[in-house]
Protein backbone atom coordinates (compact mmCIF):
# COMPACT_ATOMS: atom_id res chain seq x y z
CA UNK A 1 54.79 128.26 79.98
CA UNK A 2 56.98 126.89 82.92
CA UNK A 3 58.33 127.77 85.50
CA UNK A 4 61.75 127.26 87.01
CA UNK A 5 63.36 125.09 89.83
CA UNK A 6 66.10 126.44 91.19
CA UNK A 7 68.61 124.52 94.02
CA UNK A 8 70.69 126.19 96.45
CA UNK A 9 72.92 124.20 98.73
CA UNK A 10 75.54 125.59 101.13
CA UNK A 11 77.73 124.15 103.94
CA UNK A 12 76.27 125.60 107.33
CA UNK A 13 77.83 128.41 108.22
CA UNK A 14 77.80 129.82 104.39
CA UNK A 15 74.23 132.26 105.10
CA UNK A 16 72.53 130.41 102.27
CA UNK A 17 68.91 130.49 104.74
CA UNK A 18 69.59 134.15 104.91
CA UNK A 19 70.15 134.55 101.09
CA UNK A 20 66.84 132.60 100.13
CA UNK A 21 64.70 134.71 102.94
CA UNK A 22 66.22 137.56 101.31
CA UNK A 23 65.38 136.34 97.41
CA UNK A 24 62.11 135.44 98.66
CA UNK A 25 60.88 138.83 99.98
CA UNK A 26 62.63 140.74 96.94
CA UNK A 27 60.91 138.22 94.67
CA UNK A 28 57.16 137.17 94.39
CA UNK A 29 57.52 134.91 91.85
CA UNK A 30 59.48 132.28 93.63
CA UNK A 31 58.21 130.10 95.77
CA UNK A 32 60.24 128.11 98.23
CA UNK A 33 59.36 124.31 98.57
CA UNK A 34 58.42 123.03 101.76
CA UNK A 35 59.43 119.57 102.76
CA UNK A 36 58.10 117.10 104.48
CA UNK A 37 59.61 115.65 107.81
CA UNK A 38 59.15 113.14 110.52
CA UNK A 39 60.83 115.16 113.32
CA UNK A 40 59.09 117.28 115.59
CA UNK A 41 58.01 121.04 114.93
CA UNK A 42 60.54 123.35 117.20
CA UNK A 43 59.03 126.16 118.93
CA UNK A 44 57.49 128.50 116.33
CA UNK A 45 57.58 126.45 113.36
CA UNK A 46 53.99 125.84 111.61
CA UNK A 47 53.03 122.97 109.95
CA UNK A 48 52.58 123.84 106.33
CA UNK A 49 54.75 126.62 106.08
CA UNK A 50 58.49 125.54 107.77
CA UNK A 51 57.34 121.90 107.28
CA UNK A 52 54.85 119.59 106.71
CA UNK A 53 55.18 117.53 109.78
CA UNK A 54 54.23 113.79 109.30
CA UNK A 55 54.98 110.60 111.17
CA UNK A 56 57.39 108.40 109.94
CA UNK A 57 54.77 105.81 109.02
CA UNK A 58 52.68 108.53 106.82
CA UNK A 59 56.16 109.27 105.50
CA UNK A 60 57.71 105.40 104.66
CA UNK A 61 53.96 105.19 102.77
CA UNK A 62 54.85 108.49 100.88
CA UNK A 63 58.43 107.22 100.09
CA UNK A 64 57.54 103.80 98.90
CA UNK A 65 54.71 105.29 96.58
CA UNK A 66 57.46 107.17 94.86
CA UNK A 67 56.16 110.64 96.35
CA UNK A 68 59.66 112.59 96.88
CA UNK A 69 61.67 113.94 94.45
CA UNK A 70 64.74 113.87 97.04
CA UNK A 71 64.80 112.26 100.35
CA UNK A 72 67.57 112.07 103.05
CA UNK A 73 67.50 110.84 107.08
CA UNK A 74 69.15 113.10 108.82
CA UNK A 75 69.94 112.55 112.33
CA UNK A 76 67.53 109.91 112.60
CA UNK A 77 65.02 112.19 110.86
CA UNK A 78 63.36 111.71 107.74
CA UNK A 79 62.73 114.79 104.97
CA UNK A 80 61.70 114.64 101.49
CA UNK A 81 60.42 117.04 98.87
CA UNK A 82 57.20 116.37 97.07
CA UNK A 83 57.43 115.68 93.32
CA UNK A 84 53.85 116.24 92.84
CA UNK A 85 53.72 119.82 94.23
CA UNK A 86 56.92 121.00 92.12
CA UNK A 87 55.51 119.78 89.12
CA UNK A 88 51.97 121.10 89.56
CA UNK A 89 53.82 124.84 90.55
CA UNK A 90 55.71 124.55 87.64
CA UNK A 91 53.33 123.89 85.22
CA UNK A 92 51.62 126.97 85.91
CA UNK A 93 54.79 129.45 85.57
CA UNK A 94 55.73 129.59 88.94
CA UNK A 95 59.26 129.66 90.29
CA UNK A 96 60.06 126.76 92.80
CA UNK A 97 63.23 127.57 94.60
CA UNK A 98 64.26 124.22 96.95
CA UNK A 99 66.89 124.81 99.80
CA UNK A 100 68.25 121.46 100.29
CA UNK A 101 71.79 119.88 100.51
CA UNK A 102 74.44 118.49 97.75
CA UNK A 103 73.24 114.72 98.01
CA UNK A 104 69.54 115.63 97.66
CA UNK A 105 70.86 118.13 94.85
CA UNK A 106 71.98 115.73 92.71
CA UNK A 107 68.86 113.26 93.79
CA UNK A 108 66.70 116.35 91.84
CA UNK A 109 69.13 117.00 89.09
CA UNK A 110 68.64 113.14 87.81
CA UNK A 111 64.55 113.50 87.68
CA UNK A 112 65.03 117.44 86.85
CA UNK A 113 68.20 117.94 84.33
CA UNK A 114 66.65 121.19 83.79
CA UNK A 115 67.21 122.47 87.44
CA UNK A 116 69.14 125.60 87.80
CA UNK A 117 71.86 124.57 90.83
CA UNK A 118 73.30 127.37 92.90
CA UNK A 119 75.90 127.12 95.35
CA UNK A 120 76.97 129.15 97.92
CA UNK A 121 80.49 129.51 99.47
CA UNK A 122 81.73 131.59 102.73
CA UNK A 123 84.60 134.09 101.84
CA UNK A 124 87.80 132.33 103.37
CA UNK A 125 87.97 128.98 105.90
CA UNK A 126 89.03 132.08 108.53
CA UNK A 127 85.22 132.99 108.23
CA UNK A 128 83.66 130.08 108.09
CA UNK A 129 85.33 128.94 111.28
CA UNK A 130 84.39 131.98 112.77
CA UNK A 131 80.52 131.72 111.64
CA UNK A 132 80.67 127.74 112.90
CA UNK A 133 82.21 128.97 115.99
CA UNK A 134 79.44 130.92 116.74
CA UNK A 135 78.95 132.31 120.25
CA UNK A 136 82.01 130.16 121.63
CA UNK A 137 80.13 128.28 123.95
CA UNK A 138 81.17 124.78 121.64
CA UNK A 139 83.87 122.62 122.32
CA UNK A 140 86.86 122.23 119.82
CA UNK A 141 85.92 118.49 119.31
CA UNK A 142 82.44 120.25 117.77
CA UNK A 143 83.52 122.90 115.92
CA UNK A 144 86.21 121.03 114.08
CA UNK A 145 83.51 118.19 113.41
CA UNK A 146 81.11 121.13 111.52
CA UNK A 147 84.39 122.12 109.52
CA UNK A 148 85.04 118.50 108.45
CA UNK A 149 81.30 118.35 107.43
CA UNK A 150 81.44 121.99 105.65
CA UNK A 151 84.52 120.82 104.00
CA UNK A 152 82.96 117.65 102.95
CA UNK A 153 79.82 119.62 101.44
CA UNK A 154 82.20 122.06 100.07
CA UNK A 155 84.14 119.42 97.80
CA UNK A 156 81.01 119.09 95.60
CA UNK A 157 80.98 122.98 94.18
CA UNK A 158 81.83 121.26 90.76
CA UNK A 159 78.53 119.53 90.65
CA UNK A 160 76.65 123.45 90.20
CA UNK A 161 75.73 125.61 87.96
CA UNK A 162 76.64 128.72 89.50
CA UNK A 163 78.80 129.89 92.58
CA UNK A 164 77.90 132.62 94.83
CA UNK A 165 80.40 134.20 97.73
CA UNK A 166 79.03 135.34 100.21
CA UNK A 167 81.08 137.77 101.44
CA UNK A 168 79.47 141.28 101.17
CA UNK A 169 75.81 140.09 102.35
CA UNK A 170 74.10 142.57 100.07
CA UNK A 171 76.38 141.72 97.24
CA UNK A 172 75.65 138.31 97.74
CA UNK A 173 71.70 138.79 97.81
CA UNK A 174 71.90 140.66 94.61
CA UNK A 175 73.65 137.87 92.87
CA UNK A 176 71.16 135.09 93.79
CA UNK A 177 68.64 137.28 92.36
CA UNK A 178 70.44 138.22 89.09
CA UNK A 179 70.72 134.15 88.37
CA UNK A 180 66.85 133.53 88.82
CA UNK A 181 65.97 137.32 86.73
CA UNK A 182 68.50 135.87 84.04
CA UNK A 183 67.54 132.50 83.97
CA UNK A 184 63.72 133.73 83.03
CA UNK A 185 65.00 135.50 80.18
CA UNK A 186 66.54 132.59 77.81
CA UNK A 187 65.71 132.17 74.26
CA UNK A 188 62.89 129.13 75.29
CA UNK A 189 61.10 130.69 78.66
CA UNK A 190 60.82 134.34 76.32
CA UNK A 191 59.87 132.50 73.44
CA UNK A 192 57.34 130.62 75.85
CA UNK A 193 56.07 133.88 76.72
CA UNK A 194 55.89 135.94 74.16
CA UNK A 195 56.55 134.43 71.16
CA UNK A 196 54.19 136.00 69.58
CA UNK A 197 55.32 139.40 69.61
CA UNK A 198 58.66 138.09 69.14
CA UNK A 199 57.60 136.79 65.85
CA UNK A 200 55.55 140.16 64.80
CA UNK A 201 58.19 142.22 65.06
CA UNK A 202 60.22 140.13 62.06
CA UNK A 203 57.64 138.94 60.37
C-alpha cells in the first residue's frame, strides 16, 4: 500500500500556509515535506523541522547527484525537496503533502504523474490586494510588484487538479481536507487496503 503526494501552491497572499497548518493538525496521516535550503534559519526556525539548512556547497553536491525531486533559487537562495524521503514515506502508506510553488509543481508532476495538485485562490483581486497590502507600511511600487507576481502564479490554475477559494477560512480548511479523505478512498488505494474483504463479500 501507498501513500499519497499531494501539492498545494498558492500566490502569497492566498492563506495556503494557513490551510496546510490547519490540514496538518486535523490530519495525522499527512506529513508535510521539509525542504532543504541554503539560506539562513530566521529566528525560531529549527533545522529539521521548517528546513533542513545546508550550505550551498552540501546542496550543488545534492543537486548534481540527482537528490531533489524539485529545485528552484529563489532570491539568491537555493531549496529543493528530497526524492529519496518522499519515496521512502510513501512506500510505507504515509501521506506526503509538499507546499511548494507552480514551477516546482510541475517539476514533481513530471517524476510523480500520480501527484494530487491543489491550488488555492483568494476570493476577489479586492482581497488579495488587501492581504498583499498588509499593514500599509509598503510602498505602491511593492505592493503592485507582489500583485504582478500573484497574477503571474495565478495564470497557471489550469495546470491543477483541484481549486480551492479561500474565502470563508473554515470553509476553505474543510475542503483541503475533503480532497486528501477522498483521494484515499479510490477504487486502487481501497483495493490496496482491503481487497480482501472487498473480495469476500462477492465471492
Amino acid at each position: 500500500m501507498s501513500g499519497n503526494v499531494f501539492i498545494v501552491s498558492a500566490p502569497s497572499g492566498a492563506g495556503k500556509t494557513s490551510l496546510v497548518k490547519a490540514l496538518l493538525e486535523a490530519d495525522q496521516q499527512v506529513k508535510l515535506s521539509v525542504s532543504y535550503t541554503t539560506r539562513a534559519p530566521r529566528p525560531g526556525e529549527v533545522d529539521g523541522a521548517h528546513y533542513h539548512f545546508v550550505s550551498m556547497d552540501d546542496f550543488m553536491v545534492m543537486l548534481n547527484r540527482g537528490d531533489f525531486l524539485e529545485s528552484a533559487e529563489v532570491y539568491g537562495n537555493r531549496y529543493g525537496t528530497s526524492q529519496r524521503w518522499i519515496e521512502t514515506q510513501v512506500a510505507t502508506g504515509v501521506d506526503i503533502l509538499l507546499e511548494i510553488d507552480w514551477q516546482g509543481a510541475a517539476q514533481v508532476r513530471k517524476l510523480m504523474p500520480q501527484a494530487i495538485s491543489i491550488f488555492v485562490l483568494p476570493p476577489s483581486p479586492a482581497a488579495l490586494r488587501e492581504r498583499l497590502t498588509g499593514r500599509g507600511q509598503d510602498s505602491e511600487q511593492i505592493i503592485a510588484g507582489r500583485l504582478a507576481a500573484a497574477r503571474e502564479d495565478m495564470s497557471h490554475v489550469s495546470e491543477f487538479d483541484y481549486v480551492i477559494i479561500n474565502d470563508d477560512f473554515a470553509t476553505a480548511a474543510a475542503d483541503l481536507q475533503a480532497v486528501v479523505r477522498a483521494s484515499r478512498l479510490t477504487l486502487a488505494k481501497q483495493m490496496a487496503k482491503h481487497g480482501a474483504l472487498i473480495e469476500s463479500l462477492f465471492a
